[in-house]
Protein backbone atom coordinates (compact mmCIF):
# COMPACT_ATOMS: atom_id res chain seq x y z
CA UNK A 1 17.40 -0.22 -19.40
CA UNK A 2 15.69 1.62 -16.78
CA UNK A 3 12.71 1.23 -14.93
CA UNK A 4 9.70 3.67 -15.69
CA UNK A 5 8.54 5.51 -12.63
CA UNK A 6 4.91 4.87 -12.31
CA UNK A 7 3.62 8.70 -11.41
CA UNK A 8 0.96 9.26 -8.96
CA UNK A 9 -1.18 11.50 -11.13
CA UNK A 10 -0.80 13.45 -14.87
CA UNK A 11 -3.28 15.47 -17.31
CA UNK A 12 -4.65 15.07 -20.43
CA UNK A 13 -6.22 17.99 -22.21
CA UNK A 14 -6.71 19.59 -18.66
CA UNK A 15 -8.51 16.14 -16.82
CA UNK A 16 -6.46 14.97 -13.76
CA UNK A 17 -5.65 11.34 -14.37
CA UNK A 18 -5.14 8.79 -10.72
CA UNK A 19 -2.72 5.91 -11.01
CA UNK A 20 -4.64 3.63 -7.88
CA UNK A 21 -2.78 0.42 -7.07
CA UNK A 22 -5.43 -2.35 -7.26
CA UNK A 23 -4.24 -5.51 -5.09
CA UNK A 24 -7.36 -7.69 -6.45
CA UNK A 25 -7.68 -6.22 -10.04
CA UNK A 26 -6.01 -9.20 -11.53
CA UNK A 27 -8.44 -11.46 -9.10
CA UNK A 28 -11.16 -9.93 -9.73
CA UNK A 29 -10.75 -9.40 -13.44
CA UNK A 30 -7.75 -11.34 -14.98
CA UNK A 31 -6.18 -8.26 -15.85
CA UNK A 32 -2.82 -6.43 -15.21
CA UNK A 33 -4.31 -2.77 -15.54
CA UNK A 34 -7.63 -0.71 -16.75
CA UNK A 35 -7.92 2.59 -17.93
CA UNK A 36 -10.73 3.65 -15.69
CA UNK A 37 -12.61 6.13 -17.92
CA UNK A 38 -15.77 7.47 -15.67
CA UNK A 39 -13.18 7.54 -12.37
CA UNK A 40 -10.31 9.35 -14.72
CA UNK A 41 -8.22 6.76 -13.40
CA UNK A 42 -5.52 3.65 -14.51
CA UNK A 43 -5.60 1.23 -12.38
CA UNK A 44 -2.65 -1.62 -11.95
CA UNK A 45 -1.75 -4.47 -11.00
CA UNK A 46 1.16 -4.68 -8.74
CA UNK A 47 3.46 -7.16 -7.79
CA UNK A 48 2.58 -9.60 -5.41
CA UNK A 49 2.80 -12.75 -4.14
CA UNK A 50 -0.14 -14.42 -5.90
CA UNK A 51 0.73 -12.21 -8.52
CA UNK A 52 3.95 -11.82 -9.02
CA UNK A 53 5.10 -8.64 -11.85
CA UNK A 54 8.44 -7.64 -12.88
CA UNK A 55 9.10 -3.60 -12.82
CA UNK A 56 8.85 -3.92 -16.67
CA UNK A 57 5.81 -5.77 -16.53
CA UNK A 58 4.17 -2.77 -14.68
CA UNK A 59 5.89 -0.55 -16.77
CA UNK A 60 4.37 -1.84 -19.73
CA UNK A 61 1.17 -2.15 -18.11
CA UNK A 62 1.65 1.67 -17.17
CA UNK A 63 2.05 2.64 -20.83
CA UNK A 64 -0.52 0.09 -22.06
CA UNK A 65 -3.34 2.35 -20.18
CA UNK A 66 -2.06 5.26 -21.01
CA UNK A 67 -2.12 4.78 -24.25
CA UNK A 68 -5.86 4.08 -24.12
CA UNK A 69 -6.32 7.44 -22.42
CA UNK A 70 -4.26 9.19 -24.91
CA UNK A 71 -6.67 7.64 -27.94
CA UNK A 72 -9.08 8.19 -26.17
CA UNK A 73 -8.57 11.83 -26.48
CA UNK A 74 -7.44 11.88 -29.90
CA UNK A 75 -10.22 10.09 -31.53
CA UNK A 76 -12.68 12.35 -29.77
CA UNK A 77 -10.48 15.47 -31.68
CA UNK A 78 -9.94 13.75 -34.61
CA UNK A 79 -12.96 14.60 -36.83
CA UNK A 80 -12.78 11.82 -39.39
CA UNK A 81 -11.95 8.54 -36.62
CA UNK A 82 -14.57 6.11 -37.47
CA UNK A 83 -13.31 3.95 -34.54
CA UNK A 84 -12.75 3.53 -31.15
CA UNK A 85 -9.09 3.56 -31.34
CA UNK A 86 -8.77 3.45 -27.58
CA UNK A 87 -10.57 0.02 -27.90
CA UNK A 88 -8.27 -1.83 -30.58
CA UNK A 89 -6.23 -3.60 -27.71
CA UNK A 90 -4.04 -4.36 -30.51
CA UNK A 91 -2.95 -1.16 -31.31
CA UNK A 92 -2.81 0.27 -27.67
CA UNK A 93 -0.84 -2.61 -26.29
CA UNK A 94 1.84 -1.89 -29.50
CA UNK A 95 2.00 1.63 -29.17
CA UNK A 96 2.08 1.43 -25.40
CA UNK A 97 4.84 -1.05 -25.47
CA UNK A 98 6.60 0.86 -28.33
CA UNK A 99 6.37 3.81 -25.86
CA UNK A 100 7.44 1.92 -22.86
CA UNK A 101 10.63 0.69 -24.39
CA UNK A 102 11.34 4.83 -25.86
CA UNK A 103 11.35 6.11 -22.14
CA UNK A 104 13.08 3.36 -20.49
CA UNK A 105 15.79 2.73 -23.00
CA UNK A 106 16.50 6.38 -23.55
CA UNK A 107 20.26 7.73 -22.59
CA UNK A 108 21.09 10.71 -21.68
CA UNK A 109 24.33 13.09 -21.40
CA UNK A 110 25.98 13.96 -18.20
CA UNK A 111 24.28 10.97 -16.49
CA UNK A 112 21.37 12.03 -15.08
């Protein structure tokens, strides 16, 4: 398996999105990562040494707030949602973790 490069920046639906490393964000909050919605930003968690993360812990973190942008989005063009999808922690860390392991365990020909 690969690790998942952690980008500096991406869009959604045309809104820049910041990936900010955030030394005290598991200090200050108990968390790994937050999906920053009034800042467009994810924030994370990176390794440390009071806080020490594996690459696919942050990788999984990664795709754990991006999932939250991403339903986010979609429930706000999704006329019938009844819910705040991007709120069901359940569903956004599964999908996020589905999605992690998809791009890291993905081969390719020619080896690149």
């Amino acid at each position: 398996m690969a690790d998942l490069r952690i980008p500096k920046r991406f869009q959604i639906l045309g809104q820049t999105i910041e990936v900010v490393w955030d030394v005290e964000l598991n200090h200050k909050n108990d968390w790994n990562g937050s999906a920053v919605y009034r800042k467009n930003q994810i924030r994370i968690q990176p390794n440390g040494d009071g806080t020490p993360r594996t690459q696919d812990q942050i990788g999984h973190t990664f795709c754990h707030e991006l999932m939250h942008w991403i339903l986010y989005y979609a429930a706000a063009f999704y006329p019938s949602s009844k819910e705040h999808l991007h709120q069901d922690e359940g569903l956004v860390d599964l999908a996020g973790g589905l999605l992690h392991q998809a791009l890291t365990s993905m081969e390719y020909e020619g080896g690149a």
